[in-house]
Protein backbone atom coordinates (compact mmCIF):
# COMPACT_ATOMS: atom_id res chain seq x y z
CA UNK A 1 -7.37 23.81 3.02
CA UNK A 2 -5.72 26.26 4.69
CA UNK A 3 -5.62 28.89 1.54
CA UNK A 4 -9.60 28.18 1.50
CA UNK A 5 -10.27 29.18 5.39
CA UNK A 6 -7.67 32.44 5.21
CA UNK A 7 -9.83 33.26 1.81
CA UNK A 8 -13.17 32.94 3.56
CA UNK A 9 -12.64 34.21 7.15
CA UNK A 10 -10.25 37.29 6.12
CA UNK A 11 -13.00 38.64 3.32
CA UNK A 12 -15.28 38.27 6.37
CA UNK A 13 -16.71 39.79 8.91
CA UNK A 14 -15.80 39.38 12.91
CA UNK A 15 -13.58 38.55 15.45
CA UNK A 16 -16.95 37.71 17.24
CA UNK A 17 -15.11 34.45 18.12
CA UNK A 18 -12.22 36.11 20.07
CA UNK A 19 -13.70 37.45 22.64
CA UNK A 20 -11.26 36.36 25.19
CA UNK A 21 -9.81 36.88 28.66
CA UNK A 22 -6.94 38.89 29.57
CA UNK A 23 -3.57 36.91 31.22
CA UNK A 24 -1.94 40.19 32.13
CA UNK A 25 1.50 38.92 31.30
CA UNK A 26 2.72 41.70 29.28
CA UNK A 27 5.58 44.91 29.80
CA UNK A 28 3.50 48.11 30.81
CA UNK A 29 4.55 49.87 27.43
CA UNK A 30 2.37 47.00 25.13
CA UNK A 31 -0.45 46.75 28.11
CA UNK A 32 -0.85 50.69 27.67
CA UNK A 33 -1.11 50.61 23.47
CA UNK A 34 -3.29 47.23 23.83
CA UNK A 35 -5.69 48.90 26.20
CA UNK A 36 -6.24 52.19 24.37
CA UNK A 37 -6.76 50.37 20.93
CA UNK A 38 -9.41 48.01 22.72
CA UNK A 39 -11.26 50.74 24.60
CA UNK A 40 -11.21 52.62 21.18
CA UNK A 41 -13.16 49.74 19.32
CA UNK A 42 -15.47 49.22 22.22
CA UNK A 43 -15.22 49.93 25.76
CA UNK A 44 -15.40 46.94 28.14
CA UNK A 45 -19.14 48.10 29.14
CA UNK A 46 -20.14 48.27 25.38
CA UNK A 47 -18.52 44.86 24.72
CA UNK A 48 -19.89 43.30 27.84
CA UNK A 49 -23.58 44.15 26.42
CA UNK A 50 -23.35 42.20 23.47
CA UNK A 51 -24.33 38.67 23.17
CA UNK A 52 -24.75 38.14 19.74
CA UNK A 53 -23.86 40.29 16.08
CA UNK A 54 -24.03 40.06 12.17
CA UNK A 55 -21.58 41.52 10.02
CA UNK A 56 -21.94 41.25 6.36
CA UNK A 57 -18.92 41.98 4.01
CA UNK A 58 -18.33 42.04 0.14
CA UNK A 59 -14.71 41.29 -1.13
CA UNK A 60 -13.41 40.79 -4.53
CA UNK A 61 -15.75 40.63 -7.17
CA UNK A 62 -19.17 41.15 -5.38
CA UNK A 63 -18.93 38.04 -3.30
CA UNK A 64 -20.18 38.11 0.39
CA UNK A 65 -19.23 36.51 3.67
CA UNK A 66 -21.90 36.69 6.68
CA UNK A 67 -20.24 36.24 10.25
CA UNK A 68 -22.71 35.58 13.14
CA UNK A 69 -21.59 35.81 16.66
CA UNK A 70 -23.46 34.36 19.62
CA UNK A 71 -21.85 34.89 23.38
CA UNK A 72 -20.32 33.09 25.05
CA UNK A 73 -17.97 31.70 22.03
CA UNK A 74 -19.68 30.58 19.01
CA UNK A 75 -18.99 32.07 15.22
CA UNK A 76 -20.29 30.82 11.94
CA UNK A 77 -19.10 32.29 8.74
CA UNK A 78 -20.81 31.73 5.35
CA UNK A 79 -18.80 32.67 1.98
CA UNK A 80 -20.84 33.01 -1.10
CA UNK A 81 -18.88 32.38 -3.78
CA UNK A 82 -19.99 30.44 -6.20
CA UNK A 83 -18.84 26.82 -6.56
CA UNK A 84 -16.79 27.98 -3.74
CA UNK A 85 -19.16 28.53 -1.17
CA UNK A 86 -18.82 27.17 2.34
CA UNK A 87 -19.65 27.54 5.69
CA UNK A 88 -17.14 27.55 8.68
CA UNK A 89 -18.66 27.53 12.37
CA UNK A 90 -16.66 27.41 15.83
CA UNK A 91 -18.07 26.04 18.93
CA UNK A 92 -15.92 27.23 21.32
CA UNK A 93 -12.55 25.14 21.34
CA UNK A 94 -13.70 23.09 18.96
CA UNK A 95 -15.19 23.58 15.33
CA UNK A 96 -16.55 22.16 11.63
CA UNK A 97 -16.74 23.13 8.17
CA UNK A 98 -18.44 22.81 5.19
CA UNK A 99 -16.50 22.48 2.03
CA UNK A 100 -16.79 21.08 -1.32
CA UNK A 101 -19.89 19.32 -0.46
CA UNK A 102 -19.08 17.87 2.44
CA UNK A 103 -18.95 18.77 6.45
CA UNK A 104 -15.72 17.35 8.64
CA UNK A 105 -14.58 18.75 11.77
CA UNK A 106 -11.92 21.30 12.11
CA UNK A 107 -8.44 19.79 13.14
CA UNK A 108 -6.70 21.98 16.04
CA UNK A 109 -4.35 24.01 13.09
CA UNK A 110 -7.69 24.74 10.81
CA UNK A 111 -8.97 26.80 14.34
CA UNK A 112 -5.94 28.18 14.83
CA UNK A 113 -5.70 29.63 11.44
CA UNK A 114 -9.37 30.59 11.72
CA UNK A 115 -8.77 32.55 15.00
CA UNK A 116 -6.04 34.44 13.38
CA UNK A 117 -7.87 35.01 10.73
CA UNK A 118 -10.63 36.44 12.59
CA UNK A 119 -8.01 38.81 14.19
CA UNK A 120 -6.81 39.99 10.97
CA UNK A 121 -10.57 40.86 9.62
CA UNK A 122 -11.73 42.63 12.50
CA UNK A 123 -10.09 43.76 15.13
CA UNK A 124 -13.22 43.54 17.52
CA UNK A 125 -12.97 43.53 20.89
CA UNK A 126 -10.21 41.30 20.63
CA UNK A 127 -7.88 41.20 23.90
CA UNK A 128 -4.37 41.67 22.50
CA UNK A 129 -2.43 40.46 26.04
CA UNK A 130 -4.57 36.66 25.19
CA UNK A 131 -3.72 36.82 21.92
CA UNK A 132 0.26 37.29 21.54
CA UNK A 133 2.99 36.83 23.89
CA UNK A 134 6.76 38.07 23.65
CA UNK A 135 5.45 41.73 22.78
CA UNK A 136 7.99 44.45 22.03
CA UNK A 137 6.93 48.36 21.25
CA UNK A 138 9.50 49.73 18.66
CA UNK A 139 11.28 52.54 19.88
CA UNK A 140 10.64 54.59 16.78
CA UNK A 141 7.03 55.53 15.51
CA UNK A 142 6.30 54.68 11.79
CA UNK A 143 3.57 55.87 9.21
CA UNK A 144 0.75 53.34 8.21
CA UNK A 145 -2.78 54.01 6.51
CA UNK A 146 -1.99 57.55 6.65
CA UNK A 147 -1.30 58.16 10.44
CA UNK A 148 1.76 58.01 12.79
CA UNK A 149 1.41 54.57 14.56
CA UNK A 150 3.17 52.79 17.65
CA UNK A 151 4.37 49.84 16.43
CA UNK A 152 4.44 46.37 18.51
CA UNK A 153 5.99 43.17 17.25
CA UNK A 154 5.10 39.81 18.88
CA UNK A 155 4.03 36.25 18.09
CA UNK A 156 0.73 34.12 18.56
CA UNK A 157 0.11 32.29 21.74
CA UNK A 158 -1.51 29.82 20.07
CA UNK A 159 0.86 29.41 17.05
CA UNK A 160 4.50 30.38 18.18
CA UNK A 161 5.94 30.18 14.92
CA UNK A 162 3.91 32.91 13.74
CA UNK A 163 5.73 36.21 14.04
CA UNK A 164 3.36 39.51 13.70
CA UNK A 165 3.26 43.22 13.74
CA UNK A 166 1.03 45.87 14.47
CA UNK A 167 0.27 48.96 13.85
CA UNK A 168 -1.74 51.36 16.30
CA UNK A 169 -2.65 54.79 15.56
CA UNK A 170 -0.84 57.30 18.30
CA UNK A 171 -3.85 59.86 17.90
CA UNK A 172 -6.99 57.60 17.00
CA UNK A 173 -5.56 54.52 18.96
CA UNK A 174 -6.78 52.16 16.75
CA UNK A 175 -5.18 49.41 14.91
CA UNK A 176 -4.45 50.80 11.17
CA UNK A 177 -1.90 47.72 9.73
CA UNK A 178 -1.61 44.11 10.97
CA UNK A 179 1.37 42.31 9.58
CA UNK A 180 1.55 38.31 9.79
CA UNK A 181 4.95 36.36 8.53
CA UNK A 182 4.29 32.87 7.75
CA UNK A 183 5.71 30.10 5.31
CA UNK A 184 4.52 30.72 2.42
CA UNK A 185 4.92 34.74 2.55
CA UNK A 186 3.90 38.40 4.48
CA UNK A 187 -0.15 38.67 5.10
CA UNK A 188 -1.07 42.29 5.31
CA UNK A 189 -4.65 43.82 6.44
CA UNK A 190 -4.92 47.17 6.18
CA UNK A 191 -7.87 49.33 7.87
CA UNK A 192 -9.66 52.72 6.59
CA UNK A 193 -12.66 54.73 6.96
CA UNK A 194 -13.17 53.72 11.21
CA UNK A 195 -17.03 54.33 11.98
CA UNK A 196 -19.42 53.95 15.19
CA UNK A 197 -21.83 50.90 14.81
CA UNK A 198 -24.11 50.12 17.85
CA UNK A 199 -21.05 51.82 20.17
CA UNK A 200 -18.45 49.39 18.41
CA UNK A 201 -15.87 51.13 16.06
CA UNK A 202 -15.04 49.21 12.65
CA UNK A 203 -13.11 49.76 9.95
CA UNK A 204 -15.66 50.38 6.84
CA UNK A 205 -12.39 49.94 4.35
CA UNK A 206 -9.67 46.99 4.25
CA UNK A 207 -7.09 46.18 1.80
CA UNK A 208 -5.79 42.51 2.35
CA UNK A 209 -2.21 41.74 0.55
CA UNK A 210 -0.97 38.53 0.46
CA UNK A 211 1.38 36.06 -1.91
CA UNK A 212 -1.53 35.70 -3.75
CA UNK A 213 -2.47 38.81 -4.41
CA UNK A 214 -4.50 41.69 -3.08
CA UNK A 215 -8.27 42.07 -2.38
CA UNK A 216 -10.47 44.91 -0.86
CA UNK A 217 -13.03 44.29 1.88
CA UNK A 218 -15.67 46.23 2.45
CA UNK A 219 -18.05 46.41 5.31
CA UNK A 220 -21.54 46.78 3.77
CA UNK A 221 -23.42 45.96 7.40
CA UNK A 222 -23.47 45.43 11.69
CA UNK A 223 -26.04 44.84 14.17
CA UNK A 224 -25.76 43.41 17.45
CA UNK A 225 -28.12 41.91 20.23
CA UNK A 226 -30.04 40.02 17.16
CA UNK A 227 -32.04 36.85 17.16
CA UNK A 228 -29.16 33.96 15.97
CA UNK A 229 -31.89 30.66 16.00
CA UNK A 230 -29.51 27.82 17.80
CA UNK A 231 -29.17 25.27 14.87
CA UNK A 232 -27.06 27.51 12.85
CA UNK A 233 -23.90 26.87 15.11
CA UNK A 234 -24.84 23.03 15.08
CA UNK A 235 -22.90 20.80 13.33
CA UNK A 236 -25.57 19.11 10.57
CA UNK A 237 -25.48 16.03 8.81
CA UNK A 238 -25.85 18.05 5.18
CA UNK A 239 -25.93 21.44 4.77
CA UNK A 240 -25.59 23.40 1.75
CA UNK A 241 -23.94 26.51 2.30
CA UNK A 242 -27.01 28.59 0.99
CA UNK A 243 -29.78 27.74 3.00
CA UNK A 244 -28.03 28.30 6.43
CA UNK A 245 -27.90 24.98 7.56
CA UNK A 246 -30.85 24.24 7.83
């Protein structure tokens, strides 16, 4: 289960679903790197203007993950992929899924994986102080996606055996490597090729390496302030993962 909801949500498409609200508990040193790299994707007034988004993404071999945001806190993520499609949709604390023919509700770990998940796709007006807790800034710089980056290690708030690391550019500010260290091995997403969509600054370019192997991600579209009709965040009876739940 979990392998299936890392697969679909990190060859998405948004951290729509993280938009979250600062606790302020961090050392200045972290607070200053956080707030650059957020203002660098999207400055609070940019972010504040959006209440809903689409991002389409193709991974692996040609297959396609839609994310749709709507504000205040609901995300729905469909992965074509053959026999392996399915649909994954949180509604704000709490969330379902669609897989293998059959829809179930999320259990507390499934949207905790799917949050970090998110986070590792897109790092989209995410708020990094919600996010992690026990930050550190490494003393000494290091070289990641071909720029000199501040480096902060910390660990989830919401899962505190999860140790991570980032990786934020010391020129462009933005967040070029996100490290995750979990049971069963190192998670890596790598971003490339940042560009200006609607005001919001994405990474066109991702390389995700994990135990299983490595994939590339790329970002083939964005729009915000769309038309998201209501039932495709509801939690349906039947759905099949191509019609859009219908």
């Amino acid at each position: 289960m979990k392998h299936l909801i890392r697969l679909a949500v990190l060859a998405a498409a948004l951290v729509s679903g993280v938009f979250l609200s600062s606790c302020g508990l961090f050392r200045d040193t972290t607070d200053s790197v956080f707030d650059k790299a957020e203002d660098a994707i999207a400055t609070d007034r940019t972010a504040s203007n959006i209440d809903s988004a689409e991002f389409t993404y193709e991974f692996g071999d040609e297959k396609t993950t839609t994310i749709r945001f709507q504000a205040p806190g609901s995300v729905r993520i469909d992965v074509l992929d053959g026999d392996r499609s399915a649909v994954f949709c949180l509604n704000g604390s709490s969330g379902w899924m669609y897989l293998r023919g059959e829809v179930m509700n999320m259990t507390a770990e499934d949207i905790a994986e799917m949050h970090a998940a998110l986070l590792q796709t897109i790092p989209f007006n995410v708020n990094f102080q919600d996010l992690f807790m026990d930050t550190e800034l490494q003393e000494q710089p290091e070289d990641a996606c071909g720029e000199e980056c501040n480096v902060i290690t910390a660990i989830f708030r919401r899962a505190q055996d999860v140790k991570v690391r980032l990786w934020f550019g010391r020129k462009s500010r933005l967040l070029r490597q996100f490290e995750v260290t979990r049971e069963d091995g190192i998670h890596t997403m790598q971003y490339f090729n940042y560009r200006t969509y609607d005001d919001v600054t994405l990474p066109s370019l991702m390389f995700r390496f994990s135990p299983e192997g490595a994939t590339k991600i790329s970002l083939l579209s964005f729009e915000s302030n769309i038309d998201i009709p209501n039932y495709m965040f509801r939690k349906p009876e039947k759905l099949s993962a191509l019609e859009g739940g219908r």
